[in-house]
Protein backbone atom coordinates (compact mmCIF):
# COMPACT_ATOMS: atom_id res chain seq x y z
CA UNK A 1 116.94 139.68 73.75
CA UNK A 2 119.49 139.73 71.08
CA UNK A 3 121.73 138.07 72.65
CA UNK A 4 119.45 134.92 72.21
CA UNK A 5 120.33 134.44 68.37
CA UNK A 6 117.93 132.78 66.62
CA UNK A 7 114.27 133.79 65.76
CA UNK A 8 113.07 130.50 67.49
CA UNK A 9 114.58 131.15 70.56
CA UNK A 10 113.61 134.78 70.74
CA UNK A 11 110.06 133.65 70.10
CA UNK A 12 110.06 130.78 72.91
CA UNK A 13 112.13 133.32 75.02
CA UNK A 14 108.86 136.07 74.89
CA UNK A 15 106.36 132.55 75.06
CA UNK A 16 108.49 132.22 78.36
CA UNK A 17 107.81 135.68 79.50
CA UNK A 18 104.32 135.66 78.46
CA UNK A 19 104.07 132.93 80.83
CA UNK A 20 106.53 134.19 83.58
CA UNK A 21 104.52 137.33 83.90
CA UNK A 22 100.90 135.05 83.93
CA UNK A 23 102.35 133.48 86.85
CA UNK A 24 103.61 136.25 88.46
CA UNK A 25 100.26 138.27 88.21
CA UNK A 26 98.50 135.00 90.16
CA UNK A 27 100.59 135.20 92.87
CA UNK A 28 104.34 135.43 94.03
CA UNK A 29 107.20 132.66 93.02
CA UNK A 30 110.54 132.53 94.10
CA UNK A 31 112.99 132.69 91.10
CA UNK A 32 113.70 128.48 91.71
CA UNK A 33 110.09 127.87 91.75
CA UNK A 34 109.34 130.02 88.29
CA UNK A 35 112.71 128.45 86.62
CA UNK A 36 111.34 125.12 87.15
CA UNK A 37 107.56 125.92 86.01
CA UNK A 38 109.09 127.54 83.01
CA UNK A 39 111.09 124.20 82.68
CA UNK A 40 108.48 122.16 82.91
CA UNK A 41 106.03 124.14 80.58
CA UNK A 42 109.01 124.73 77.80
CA UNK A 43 110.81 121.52 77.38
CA UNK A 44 112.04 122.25 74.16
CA UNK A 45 113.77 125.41 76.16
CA UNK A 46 117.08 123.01 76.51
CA UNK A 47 117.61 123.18 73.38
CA UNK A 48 118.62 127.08 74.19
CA UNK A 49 120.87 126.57 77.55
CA UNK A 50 120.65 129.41 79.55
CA UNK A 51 116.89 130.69 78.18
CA UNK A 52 114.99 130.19 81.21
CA UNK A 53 117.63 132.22 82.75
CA UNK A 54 117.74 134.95 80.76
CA UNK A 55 113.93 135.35 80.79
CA UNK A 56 113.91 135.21 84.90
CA UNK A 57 116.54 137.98 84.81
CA UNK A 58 114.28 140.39 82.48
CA UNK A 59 111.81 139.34 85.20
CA UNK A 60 113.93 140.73 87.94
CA UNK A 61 115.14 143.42 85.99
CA UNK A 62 111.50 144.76 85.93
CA UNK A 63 111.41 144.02 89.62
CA UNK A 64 107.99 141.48 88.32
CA UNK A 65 110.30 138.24 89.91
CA UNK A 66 111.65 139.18 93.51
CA UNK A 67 112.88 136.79 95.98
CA UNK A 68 112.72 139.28 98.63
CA UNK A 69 109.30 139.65 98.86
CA UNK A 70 108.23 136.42 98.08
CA UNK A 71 110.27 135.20 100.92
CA UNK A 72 108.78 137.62 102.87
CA UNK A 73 104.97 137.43 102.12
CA UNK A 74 105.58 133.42 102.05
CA UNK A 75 106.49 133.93 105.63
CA UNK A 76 104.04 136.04 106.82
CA UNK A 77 101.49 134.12 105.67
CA UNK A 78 102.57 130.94 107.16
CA UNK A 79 102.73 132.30 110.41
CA UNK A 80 99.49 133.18 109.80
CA UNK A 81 98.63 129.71 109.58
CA UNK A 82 100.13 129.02 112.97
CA UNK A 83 103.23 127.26 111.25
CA UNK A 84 106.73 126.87 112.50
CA UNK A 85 110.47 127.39 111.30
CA UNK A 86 110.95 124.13 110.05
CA UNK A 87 107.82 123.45 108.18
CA UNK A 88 108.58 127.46 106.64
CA UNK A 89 112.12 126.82 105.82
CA UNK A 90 111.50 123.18 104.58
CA UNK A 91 108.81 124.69 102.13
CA UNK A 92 111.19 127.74 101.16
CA UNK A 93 113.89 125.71 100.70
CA UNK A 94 112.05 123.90 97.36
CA UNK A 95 110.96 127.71 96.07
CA UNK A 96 114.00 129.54 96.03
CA UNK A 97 118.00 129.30 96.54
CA UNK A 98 118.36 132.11 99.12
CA UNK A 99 119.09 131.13 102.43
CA UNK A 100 120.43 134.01 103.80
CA UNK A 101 116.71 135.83 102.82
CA UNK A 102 114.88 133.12 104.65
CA UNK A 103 117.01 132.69 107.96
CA UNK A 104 116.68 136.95 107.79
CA UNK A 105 112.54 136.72 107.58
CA UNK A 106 112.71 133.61 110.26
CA UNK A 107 114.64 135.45 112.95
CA UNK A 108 112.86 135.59 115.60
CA UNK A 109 112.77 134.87 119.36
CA UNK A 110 111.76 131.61 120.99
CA UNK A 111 109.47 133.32 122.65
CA UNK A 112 107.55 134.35 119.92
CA UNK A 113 107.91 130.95 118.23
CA UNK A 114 106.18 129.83 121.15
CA UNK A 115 103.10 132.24 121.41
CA UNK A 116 102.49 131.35 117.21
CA UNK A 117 102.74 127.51 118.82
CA UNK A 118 99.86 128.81 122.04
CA UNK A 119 98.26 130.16 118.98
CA UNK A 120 97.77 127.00 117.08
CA UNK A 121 96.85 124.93 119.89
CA UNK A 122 94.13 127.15 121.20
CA UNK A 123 92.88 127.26 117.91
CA UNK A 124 92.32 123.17 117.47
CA UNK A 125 92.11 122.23 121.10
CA UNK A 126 90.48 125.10 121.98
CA UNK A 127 93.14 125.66 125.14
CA UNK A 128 96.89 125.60 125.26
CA UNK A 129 97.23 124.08 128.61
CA UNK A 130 99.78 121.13 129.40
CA UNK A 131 97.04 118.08 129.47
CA UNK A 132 97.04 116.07 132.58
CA UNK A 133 97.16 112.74 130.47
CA UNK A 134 100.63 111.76 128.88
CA UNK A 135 98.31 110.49 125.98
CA UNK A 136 96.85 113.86 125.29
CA UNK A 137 99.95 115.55 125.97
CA UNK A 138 102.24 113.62 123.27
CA UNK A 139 99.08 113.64 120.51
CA UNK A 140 99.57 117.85 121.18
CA UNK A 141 103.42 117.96 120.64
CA UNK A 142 102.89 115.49 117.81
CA UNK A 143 100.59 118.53 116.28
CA UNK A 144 103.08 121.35 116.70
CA UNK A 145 106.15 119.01 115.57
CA UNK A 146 104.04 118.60 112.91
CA UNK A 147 103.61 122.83 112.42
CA UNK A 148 107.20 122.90 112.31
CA UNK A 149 107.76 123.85 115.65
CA UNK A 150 111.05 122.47 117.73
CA UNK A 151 110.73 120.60 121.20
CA UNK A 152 111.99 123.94 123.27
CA UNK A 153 109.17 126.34 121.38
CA UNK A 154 106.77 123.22 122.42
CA UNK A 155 107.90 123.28 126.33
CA UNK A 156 107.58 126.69 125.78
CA UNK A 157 104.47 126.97 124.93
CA UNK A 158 103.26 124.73 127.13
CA UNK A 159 104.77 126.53 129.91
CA UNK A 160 103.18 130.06 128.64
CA UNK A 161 99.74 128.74 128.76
């Protein structure tokens, strides 16, 4: 960190890191998501453009900050909440700045979209089968649009039941 200058700013720069790596050890954070924690945690780190920067860099540099995987666990574990592309890439969207790493781990078929939709309905209406009632039927889609799943994975997986 020499390039940082001052003493100050080397010593907010490893406060940074300190807390960069505390974060990192609780759980995964997308390099958008840790910038703006570090932000919000250093104010006084405007003073030093480019600090928060710098500090995610060493983070990726020691591979402690890596959008790849938490893209990828992010997504995994939102499927395993029965959630859809939209809600997923909605939520990624906030956490990090690469797209091309989300539409990668979202690319799947419809078809699969629709058996994680089967999934979610069996598991709070205990069936996935097309009610009878028009009532019942648009409090269901309501559900998965609200999982983040589109109108064709909900035909869908009303259809595969």
């Amino acid at each position: 960190m020499d390039s940082l200058g001052s003493e100050d700013a080397q010593t907010l720069a490893q406060e940074m890191e300190s807390r960069a790596v505390y974060l990192l050890s609780l759980r995964e954070h997308g390099r958008k998501e840790l910038g703006y924690k570090l932000s919000q945690k250093f104010p006084h780190s405007e003073d030093y453009p480019g600090l928060v920067d710098i500090v995610l860099d060493k983070c990726e540099e020691h591979r402690w900050l890596s959008d790849e995987r938490y893209v990828e666990t992010y997504v995994r574990q939102a499927i395993e909440k029965q959630q859809g592309p939209y809600k997923i890439k909605q939520a990624l969207q906030m956490r990090t700045d690469r797209q091309d790493l989300v539409e990668a781990f979202l690319a799947m078929e419809e078809a699969d979209w629709a058996d994680i939709a089967i999934q979610a309905l069996e598991r709070k209406y205990g069936d996935s089968a097309k009610p009878s009632e028009a009532k019942e039927q648009a409090r269901r889609m309501r559900f998965l649009q609200s999982r983040g799943f589109s109108q064709s994975q909900i035909w869908k997986a009303f259809r595969g039941a």
